[in-house]
N, C-alpha and C. Protein backbone atom coordinates (compact mmCIF):
# COMPACT_ATOMS: atom_id res chain seq x y z
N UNK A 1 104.00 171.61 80.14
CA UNK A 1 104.34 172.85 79.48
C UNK A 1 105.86 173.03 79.39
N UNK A 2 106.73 172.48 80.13
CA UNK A 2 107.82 172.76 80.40
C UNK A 2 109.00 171.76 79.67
N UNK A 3 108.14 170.96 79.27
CA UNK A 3 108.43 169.79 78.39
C UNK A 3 108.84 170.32 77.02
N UNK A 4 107.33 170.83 76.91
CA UNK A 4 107.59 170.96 75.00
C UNK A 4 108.09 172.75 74.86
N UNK A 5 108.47 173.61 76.19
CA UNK A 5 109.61 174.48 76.27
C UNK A 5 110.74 173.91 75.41
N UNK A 6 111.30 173.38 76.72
CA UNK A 6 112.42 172.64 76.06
C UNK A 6 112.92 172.29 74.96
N UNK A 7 112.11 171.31 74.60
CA UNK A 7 111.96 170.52 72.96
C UNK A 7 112.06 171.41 72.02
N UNK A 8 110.96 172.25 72.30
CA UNK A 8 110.97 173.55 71.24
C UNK A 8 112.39 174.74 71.27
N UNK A 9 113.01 174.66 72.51
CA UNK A 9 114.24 175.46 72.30
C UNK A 9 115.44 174.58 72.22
N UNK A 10 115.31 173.15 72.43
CA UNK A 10 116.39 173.00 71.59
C UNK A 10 116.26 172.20 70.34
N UNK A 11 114.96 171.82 69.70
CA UNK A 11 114.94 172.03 68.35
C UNK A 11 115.13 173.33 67.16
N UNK A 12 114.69 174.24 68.22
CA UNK A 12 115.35 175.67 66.88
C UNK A 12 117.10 175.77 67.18
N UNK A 13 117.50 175.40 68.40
CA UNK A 13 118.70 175.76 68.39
C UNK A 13 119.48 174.64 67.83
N UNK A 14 119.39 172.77 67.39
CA UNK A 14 119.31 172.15 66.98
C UNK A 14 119.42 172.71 65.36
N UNK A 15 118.41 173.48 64.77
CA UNK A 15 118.21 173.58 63.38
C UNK A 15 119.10 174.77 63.02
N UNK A 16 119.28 175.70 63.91
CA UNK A 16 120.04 176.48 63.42
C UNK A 16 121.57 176.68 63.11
N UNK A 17 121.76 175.37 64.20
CA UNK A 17 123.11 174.94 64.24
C UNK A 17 123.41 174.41 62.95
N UNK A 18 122.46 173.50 62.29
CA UNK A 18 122.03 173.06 61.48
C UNK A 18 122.97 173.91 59.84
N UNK A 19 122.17 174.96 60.31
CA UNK A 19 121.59 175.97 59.08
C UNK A 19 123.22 176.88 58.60
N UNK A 20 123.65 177.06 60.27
CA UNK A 20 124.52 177.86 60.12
C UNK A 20 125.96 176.64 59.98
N UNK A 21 126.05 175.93 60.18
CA UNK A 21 127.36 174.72 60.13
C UNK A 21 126.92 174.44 58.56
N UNK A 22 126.17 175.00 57.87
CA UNK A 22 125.90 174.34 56.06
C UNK A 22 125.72 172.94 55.85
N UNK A 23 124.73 172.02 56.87
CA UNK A 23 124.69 170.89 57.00
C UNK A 23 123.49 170.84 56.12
N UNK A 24 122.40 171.70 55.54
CA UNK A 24 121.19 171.82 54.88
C UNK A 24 121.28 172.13 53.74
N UNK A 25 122.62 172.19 53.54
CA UNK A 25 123.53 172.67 51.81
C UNK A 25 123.59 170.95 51.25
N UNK A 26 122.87 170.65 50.33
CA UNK A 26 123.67 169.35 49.57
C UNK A 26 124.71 169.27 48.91
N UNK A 27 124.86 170.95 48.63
CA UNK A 27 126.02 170.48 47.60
C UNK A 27 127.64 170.79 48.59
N UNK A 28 127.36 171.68 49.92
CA UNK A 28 128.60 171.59 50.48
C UNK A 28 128.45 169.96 51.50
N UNK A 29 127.51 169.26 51.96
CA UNK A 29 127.83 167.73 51.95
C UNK A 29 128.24 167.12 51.23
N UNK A 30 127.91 167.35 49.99
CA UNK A 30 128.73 166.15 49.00
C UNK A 30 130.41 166.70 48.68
N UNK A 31 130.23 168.20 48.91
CA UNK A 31 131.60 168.59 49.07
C UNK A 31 132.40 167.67 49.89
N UNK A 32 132.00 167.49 50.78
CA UNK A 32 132.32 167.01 52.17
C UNK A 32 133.34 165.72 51.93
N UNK A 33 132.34 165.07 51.20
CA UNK A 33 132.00 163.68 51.30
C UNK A 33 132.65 162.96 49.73
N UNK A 34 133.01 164.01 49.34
CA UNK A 34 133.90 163.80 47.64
C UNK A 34 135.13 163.86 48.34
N UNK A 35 135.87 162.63 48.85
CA UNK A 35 137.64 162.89 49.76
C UNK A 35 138.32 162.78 48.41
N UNK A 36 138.16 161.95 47.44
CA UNK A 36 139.24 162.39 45.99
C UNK A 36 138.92 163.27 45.00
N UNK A 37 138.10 164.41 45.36
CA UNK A 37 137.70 165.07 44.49
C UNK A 37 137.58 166.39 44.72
N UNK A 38 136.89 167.37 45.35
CA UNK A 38 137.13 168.86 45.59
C UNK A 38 136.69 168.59 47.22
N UNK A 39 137.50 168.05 47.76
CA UNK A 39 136.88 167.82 49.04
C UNK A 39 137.04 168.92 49.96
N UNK A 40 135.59 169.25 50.77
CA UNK A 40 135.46 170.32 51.33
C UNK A 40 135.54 169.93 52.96
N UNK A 41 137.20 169.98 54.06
CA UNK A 41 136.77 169.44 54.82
C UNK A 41 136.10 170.28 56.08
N UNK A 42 135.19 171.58 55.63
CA UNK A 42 134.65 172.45 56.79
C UNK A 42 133.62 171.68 57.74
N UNK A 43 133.32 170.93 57.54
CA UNK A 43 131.75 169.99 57.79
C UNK A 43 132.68 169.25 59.04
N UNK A 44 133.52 168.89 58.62
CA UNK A 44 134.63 168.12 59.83
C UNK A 44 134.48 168.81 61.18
N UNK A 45 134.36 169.95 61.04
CA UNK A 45 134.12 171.24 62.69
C UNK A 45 133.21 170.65 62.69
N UNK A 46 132.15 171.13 62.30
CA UNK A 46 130.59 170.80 62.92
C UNK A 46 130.36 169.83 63.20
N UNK A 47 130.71 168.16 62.48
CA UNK A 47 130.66 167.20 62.84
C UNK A 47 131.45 166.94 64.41
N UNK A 48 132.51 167.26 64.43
CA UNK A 48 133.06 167.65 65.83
C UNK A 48 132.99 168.11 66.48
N UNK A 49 131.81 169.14 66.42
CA UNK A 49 131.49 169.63 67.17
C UNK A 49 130.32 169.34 67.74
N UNK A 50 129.32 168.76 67.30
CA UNK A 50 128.51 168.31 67.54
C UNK A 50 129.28 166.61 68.41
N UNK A 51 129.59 165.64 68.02
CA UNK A 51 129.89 164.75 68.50
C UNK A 51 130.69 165.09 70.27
N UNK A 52 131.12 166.34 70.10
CA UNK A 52 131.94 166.82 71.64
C UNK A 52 130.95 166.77 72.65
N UNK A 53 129.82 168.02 72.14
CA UNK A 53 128.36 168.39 72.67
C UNK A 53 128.06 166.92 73.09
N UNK A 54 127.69 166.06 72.11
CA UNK A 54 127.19 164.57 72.76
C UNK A 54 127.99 163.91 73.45
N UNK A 55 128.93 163.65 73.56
CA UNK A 55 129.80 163.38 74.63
C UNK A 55 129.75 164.03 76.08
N UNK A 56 129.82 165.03 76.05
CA UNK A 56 129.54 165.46 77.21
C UNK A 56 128.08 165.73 78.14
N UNK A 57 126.79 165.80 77.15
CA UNK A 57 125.30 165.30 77.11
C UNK A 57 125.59 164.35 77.57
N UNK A 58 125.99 163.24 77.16
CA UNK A 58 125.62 161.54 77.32
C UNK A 58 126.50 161.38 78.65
N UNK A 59 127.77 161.69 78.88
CA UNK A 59 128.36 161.77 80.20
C UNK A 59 127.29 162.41 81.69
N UNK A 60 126.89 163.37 81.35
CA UNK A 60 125.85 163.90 82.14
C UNK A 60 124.93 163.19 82.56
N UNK A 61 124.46 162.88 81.27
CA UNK A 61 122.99 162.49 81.40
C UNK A 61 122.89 160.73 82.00
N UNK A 62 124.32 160.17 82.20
CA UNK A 62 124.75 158.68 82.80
C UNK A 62 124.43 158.88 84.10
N UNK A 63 124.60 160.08 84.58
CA UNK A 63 124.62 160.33 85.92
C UNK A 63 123.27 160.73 86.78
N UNK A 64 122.78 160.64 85.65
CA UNK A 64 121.15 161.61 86.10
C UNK A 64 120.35 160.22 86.30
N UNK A 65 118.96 160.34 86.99
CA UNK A 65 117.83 159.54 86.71
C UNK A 65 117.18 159.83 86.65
N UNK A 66 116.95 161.13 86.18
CA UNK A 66 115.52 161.97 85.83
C UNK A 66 116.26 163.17 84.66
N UNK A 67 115.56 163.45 83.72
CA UNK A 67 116.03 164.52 82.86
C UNK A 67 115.08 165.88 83.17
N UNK A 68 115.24 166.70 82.48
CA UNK A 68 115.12 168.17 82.85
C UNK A 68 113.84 168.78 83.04
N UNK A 69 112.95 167.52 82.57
CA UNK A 69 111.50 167.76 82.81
C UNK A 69 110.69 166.93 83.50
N UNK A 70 111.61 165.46 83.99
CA UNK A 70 111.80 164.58 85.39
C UNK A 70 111.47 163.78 84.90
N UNK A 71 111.21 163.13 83.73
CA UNK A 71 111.03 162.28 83.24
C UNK A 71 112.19 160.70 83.62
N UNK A 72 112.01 159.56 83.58
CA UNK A 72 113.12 158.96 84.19
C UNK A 72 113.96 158.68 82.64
N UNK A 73 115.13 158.60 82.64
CA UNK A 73 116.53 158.56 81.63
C UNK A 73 116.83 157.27 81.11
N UNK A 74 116.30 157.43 79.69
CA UNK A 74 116.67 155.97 79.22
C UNK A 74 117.41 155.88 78.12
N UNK A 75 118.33 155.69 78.63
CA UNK A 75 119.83 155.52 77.82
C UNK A 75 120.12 154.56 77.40
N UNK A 76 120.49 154.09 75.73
CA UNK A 76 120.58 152.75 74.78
C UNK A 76 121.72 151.77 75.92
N UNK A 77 121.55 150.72 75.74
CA UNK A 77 122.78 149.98 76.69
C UNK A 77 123.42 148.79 75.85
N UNK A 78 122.71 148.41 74.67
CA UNK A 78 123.50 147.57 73.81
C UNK A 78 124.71 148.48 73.01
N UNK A 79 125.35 147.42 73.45
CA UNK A 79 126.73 147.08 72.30
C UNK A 79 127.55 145.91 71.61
N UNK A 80 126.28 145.47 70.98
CA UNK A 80 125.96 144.54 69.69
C UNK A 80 126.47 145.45 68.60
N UNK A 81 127.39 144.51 67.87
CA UNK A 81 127.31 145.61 66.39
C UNK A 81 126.93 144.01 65.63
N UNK A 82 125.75 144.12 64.78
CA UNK A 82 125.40 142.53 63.91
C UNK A 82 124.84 143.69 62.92
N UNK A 83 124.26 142.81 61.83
CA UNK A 83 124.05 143.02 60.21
C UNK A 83 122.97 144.06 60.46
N UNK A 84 122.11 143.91 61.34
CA UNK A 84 121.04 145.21 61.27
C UNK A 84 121.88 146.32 61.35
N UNK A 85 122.99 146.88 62.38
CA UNK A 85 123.76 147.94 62.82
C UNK A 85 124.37 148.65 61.32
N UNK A 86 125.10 147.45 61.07
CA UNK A 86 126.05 147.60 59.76
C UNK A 86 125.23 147.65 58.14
N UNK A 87 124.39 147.32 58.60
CA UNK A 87 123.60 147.55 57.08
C UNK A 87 122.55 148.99 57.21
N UNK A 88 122.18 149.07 58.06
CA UNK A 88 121.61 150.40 58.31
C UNK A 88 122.33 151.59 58.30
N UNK A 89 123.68 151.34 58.71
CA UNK A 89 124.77 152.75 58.62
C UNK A 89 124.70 152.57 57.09
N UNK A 90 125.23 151.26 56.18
CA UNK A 90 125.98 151.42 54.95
C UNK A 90 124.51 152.33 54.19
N UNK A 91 123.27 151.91 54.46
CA UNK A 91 121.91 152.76 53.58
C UNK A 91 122.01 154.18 54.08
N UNK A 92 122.42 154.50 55.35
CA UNK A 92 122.46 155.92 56.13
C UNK A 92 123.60 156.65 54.81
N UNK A 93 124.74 156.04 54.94
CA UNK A 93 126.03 156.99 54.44
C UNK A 93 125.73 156.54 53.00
N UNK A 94 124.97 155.88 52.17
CA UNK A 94 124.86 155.94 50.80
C UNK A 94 123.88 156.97 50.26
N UNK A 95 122.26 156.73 51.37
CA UNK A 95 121.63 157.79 50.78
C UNK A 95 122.37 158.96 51.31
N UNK A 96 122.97 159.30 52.25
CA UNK A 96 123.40 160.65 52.51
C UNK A 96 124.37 160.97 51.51
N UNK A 97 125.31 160.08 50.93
CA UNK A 97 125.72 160.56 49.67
C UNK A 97 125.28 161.01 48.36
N UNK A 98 124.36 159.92 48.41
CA UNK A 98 123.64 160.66 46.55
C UNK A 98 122.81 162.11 47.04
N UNK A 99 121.73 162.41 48.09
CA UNK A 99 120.92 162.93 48.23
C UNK A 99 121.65 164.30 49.05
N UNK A 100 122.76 163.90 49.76
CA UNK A 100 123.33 165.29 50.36
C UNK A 100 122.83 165.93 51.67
N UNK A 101 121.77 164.65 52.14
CA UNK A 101 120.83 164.78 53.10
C UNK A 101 120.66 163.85 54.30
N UNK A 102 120.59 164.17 55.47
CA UNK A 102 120.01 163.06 56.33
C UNK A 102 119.22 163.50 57.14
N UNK A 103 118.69 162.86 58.24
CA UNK A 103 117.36 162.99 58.34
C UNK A 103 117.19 164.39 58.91
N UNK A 104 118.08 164.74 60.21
CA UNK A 104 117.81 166.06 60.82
C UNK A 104 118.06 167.63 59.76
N UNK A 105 118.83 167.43 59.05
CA UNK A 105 118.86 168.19 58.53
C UNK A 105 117.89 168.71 57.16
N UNK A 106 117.93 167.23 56.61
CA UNK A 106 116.67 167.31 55.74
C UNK A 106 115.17 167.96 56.56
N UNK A 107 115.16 167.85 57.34
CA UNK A 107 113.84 168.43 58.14
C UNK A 107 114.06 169.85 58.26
N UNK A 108 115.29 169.88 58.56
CA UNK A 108 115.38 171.89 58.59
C UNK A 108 115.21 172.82 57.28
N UNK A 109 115.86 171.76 56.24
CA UNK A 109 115.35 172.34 54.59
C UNK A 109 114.15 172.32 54.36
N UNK A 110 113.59 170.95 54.63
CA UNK A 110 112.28 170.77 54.32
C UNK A 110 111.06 172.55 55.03
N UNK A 111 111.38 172.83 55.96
CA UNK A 111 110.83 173.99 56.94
C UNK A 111 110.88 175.33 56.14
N UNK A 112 112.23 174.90 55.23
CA UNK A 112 113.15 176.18 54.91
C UNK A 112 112.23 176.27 53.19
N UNK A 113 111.48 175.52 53.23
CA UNK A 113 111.49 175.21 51.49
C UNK A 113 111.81 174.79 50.65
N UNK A 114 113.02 174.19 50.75
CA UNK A 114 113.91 173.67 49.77
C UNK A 114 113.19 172.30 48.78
N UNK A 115 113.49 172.67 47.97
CA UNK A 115 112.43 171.33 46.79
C UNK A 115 112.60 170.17 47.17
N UNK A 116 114.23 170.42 46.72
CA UNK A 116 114.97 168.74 47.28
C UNK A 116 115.01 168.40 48.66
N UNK A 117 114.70 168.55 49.15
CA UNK A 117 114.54 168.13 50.73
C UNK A 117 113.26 167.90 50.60
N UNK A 118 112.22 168.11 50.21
CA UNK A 118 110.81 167.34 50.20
C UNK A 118 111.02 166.25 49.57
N UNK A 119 111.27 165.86 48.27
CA UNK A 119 111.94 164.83 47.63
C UNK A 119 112.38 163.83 48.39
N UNK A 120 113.62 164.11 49.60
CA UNK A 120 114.07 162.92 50.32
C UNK A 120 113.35 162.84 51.52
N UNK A 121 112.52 164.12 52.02
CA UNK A 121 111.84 163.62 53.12
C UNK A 121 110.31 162.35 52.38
N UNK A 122 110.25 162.93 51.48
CA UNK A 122 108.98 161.41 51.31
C UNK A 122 109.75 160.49 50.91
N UNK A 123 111.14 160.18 50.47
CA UNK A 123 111.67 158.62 50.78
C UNK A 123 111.99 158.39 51.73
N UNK A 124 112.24 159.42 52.13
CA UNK A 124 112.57 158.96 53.74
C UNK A 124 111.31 157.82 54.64
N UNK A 125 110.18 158.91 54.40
CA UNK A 125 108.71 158.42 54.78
C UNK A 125 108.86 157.20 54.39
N UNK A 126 108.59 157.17 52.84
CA UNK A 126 108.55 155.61 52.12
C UNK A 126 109.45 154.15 52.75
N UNK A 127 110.47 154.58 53.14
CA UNK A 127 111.86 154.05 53.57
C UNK A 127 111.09 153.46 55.09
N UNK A 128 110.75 154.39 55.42
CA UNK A 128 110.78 154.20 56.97
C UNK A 128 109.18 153.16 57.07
N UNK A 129 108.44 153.70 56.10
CA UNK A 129 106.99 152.30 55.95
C UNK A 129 107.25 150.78 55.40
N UNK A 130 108.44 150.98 54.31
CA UNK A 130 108.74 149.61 54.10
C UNK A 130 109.48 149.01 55.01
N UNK A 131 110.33 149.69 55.52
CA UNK A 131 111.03 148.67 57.20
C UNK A 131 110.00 148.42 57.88
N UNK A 132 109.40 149.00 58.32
CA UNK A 132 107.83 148.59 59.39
C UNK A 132 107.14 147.59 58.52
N UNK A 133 107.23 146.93 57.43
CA UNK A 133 106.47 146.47 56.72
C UNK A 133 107.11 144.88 57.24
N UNK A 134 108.74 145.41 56.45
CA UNK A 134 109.34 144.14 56.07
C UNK A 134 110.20 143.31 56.92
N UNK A 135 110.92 144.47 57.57
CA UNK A 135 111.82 143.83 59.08
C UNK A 135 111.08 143.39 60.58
N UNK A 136 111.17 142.87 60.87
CA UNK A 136 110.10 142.32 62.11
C UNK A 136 111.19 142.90 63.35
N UNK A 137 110.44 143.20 64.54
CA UNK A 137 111.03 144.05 65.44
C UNK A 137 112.23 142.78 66.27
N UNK A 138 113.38 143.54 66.76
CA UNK A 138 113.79 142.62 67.42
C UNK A 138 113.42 141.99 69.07
């Protein structure tokens, strides 16, 4: 019970951060993300701000061996960067360019109604069945 507490309060607080930083706006991301063109750099806070938050999460959470619902802490430990790493960011920051969307946030539109955010959440879907299809696990 105390589990999906959690989850559930910091997924709304997760989305709202979301909502209120204009990360669920496509057109102030592509603002963002247009640097020779009307570039909007407000998204820069939130992105920094969020990345601080994880920094100091992930510092914490190095130290722990049980998390908040005692579960034991399993924290990524590679630092490999090869063609899977680098080709998966370059599809991350392309669709997030045309579409104005990525995944967490697209999920908070998607909640919210937004058309276009259903749109990229089923490529997303699609996206995510053809890797399971075509890439074999490492």
């Amino acid at each position: 019970m105390m589990r999906e507490l959690i989850a559930t309060v910091a997924g709304l607080l997760f989305g709202l951060g979301l909502i209120a930083g204009g990360m669920t706006d496509p057109a102030k991301v592509k603002g963002f993300l247009d640097l020779f063109g009307q570039w909007d750099p407000s998204l820069a806070l939130v992105m920094g701000g969020g990345i601080a938050v994880g920094l100091v999460a992930f510092a914490v959470a190095r130290r722990r061996e049980r998390s908040w619902t005692g579960e034991h802490m399993e924290l990524p430990t590679s630092t490999r960067i090869d063609w899977r790493l680098i080709s998966g960011g370059l599809l991350f920051g392309i669709g997030w360019g045309i579409a104005g969307f990525c995944p967490g946030p697209a999920l908070v539109a998607m909640a919210s109604g937004l058309g276009p955010a259903w749109i990229f959440g089923a490529a997303m879907v699609a996206g995510m069945l053809i890797h399971d299809r075509w890439v074999k696990p490492i």
